[in-house]
Protein backbone atom coordinates (compact mmCIF):
# COMPACT_ATOMS: atom_id res chain seq x y z
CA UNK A 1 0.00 0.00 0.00
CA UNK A 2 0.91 3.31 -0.87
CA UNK A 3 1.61 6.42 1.68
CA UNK A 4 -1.13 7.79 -0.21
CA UNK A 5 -3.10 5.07 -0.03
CA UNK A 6 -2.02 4.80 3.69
CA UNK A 7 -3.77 8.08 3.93
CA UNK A 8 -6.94 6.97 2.70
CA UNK A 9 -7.47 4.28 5.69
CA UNK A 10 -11.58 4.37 5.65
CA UNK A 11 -13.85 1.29 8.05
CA UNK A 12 -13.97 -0.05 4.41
CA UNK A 13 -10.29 -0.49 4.40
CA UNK A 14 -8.93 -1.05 7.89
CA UNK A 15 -9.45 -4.56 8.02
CA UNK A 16 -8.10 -5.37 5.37
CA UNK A 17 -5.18 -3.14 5.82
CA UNK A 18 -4.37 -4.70 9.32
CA UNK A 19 -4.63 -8.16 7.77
CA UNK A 20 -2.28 -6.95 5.26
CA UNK A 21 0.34 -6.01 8.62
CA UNK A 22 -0.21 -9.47 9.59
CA UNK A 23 0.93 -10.99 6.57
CA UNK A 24 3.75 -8.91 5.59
CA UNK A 25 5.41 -8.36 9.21
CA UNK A 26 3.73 -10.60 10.99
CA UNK A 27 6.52 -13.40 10.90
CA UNK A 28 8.91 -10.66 12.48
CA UNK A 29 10.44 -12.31 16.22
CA UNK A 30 8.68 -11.46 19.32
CA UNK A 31 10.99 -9.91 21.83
CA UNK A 32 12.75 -12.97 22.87
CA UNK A 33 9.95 -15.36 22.79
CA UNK A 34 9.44 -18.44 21.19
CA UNK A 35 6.42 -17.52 18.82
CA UNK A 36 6.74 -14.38 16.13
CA UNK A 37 4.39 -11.26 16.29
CA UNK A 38 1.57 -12.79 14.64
CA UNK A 39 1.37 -16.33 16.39
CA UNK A 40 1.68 -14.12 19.20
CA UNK A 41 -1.60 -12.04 18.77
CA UNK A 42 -3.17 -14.49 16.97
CA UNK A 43 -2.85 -17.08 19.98
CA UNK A 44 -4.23 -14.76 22.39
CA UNK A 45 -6.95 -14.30 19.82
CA UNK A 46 -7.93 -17.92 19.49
CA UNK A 47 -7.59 -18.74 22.75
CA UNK A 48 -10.19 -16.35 23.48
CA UNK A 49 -12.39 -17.25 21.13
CA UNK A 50 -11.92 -21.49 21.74
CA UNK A 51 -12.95 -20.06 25.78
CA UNK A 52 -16.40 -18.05 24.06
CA UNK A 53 -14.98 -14.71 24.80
CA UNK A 54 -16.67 -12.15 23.92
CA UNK A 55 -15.91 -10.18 20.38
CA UNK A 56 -14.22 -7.04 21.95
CA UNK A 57 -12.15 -9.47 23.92
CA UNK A 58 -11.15 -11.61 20.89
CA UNK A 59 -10.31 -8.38 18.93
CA UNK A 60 -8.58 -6.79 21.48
CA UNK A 61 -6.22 -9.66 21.57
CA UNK A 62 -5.41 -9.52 18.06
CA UNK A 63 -4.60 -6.06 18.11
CA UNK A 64 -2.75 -5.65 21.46
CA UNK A 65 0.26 -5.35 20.30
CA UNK A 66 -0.46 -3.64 16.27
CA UNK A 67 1.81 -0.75 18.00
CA UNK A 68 4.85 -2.77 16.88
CA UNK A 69 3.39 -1.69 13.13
CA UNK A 70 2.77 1.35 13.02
CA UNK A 71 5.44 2.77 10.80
CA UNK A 72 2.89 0.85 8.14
CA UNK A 73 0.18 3.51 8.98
CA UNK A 74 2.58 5.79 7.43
CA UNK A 75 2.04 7.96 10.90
CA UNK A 76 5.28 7.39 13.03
CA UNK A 77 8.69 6.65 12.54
CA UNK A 78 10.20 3.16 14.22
CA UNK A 79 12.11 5.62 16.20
CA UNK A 80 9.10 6.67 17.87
CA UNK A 81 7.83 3.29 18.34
CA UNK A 82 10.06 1.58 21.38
CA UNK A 83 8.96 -0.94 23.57
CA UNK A 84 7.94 1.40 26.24
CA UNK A 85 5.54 3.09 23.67
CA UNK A 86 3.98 0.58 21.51
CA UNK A 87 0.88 0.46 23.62
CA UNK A 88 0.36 4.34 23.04
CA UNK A 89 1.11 4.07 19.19
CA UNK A 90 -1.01 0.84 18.86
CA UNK A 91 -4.07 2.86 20.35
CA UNK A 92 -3.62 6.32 18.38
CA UNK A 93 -3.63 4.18 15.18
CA UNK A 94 -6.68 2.23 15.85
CA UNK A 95 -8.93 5.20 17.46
CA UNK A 96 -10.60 6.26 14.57
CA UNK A 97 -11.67 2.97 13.70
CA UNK A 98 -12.24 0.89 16.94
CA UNK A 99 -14.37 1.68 20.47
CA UNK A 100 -13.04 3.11 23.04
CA UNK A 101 -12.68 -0.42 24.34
CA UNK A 102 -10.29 -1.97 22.01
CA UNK A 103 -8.14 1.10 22.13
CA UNK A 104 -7.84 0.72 26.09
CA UNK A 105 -7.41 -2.90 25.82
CA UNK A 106 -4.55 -1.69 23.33
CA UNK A 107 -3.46 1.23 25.57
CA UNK A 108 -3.48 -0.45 28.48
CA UNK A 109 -2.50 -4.28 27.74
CA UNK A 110 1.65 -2.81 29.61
CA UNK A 111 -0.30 -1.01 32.43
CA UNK A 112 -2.11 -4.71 33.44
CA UNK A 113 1.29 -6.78 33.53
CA UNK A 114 2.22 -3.77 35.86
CA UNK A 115 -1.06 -3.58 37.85
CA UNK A 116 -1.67 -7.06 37.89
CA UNK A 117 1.84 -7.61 39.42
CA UNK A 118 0.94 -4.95 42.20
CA UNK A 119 -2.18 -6.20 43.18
CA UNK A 120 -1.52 -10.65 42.53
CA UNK A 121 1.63 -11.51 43.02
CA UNK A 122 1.58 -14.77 42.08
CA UNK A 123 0.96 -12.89 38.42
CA UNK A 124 4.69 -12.49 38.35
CA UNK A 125 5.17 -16.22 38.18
CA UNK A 126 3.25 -16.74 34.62
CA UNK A 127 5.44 -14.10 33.24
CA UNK A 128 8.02 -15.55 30.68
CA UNK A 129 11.59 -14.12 31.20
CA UNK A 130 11.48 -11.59 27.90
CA UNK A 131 8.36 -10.31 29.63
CA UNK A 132 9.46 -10.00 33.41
CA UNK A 133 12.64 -8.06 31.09
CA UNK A 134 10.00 -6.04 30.01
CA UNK A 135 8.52 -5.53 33.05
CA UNK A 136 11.91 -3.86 33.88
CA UNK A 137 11.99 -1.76 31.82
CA UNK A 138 8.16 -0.39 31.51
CA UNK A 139 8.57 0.48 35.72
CA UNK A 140 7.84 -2.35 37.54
CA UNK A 141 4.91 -3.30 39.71
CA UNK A 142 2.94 -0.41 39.80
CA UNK A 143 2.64 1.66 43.03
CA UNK A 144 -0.29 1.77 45.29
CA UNK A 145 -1.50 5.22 43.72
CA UNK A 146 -1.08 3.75 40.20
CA UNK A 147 -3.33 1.46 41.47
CA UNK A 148 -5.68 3.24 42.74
CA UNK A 149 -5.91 5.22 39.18
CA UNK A 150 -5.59 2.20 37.11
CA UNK A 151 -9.12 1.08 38.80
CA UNK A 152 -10.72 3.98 37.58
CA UNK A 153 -10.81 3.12 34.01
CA UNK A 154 -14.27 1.63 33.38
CA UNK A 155 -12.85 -1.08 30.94
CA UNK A 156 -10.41 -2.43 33.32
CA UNK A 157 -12.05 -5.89 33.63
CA UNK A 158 -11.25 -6.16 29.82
CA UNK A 159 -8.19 -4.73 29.64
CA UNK A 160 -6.82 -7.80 32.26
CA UNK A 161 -8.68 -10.53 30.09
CA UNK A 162 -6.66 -9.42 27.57
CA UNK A 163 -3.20 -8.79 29.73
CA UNK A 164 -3.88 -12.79 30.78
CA UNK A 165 -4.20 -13.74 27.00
CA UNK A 166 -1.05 -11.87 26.43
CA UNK A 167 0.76 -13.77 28.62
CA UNK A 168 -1.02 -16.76 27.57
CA UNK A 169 -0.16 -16.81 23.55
CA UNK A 170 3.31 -17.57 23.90
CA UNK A 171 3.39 -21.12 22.56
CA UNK A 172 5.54 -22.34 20.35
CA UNK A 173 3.60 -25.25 19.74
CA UNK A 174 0.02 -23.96 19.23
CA UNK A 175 -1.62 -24.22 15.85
CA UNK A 176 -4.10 -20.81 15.42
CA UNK A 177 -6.53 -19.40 12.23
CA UNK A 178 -4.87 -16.71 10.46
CA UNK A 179 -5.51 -13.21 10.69
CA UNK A 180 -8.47 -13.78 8.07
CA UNK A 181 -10.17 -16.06 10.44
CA UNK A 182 -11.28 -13.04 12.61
CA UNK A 183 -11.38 -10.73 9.86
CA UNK A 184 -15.03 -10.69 9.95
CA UNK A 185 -15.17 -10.05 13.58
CA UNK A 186 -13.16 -7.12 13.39
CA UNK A 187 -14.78 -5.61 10.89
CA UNK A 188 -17.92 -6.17 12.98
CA UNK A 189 -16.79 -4.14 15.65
CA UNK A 190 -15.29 -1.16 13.17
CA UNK A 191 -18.68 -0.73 11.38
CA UNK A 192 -20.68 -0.63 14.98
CA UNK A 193 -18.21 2.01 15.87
CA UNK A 194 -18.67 4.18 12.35
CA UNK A 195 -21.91 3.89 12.55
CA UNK A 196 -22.39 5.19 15.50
């Protein structure tokens, strides 16, 4: 796609644009795990959906971490894009498309590992070494006024379903749909938002 084209990103054309991410970059490695970028989302994804998730749940697992993309919206440079500030990037991109919702779940999927590590300790012992690296490096456990702020947001309960099925789609061994599978689903969600 074009920058021009880029540009153009209508609900007619997101879907297929992201599924186009997913294809292209998708097979990029995944901070030190064992799965790439798009087994990665795409686990959480599935596993959501095998558990009868709901849809914003399912989708908000498949685009957790679209952040790590967004140089292909043609909006920010890779420089702006670290670790620390995928979560932000990820969210900006999808906002015009996607409920407040999946942006949060987006937004906030970092904040969770944080919170959750704050407020259940035993949290700490699902995460996988890249992510307790992360962890490092995003601040830590979050302190007991993050806390207290963090439980403000109205969407929390979603945004830790999908912090768990972050952690949880890190399988090297799981067989998922592709991106197309949920294609539908997602552009489900983008035409209830548009059309509201």
């Amino acid at each position: 796609m074009s920058q021009a084209e880029k540009s153009k990103l209508t609900s007619q054309n997101i879907v297929a644009f992201l599924g186009d991410i997913f294809d292209r970059c998708g097979g990029e490695e995944y901070l030190g795990e064992p799965v790439t970028m798009a087994e990665h989302m795409l686990q959480g994804a599935t596993i959501a959906e095998q558990n009868g998730q709901d849809e914003e749940i399912i989708v908000g697992a498949l685009l957790h971490d679209i952040g790590h993309f967004t140089s292909e919206f043609g909006t920010f440079s890779m420089d702006d894009v670290e670790d620390r500030f995928h979560e932000e990037a990820g969210a900006q991109v999808l906002a015009e498309f996607f409920p407040t919702v999946i942006t949060d779940c987006v937004r906030y999927h970092v904040a969770a590992k944080r919170y959750l590590c704050a407020t259940k300790p035993e949290y700490y012992d699902r995460l996988s070494p890249a992510s307790i690296h992360s962890l490092n490096l995003q601040g830590g456990a979050m302190a007991p006024d993050e806390v207290i702020e963090f439980e403000k947001n109205p969407n929390l309960k979603k945004i830790i379903q999908v912090r768990y099925l972050d952690e949880a789609g890190k399988r090297a061994d799981m067989e998922t749909p592709d991106y197309w599978h949920f294609a539908p689903m997602v552009q489900r969600i983008v035409d209830q938002h548009c059309a509201r």
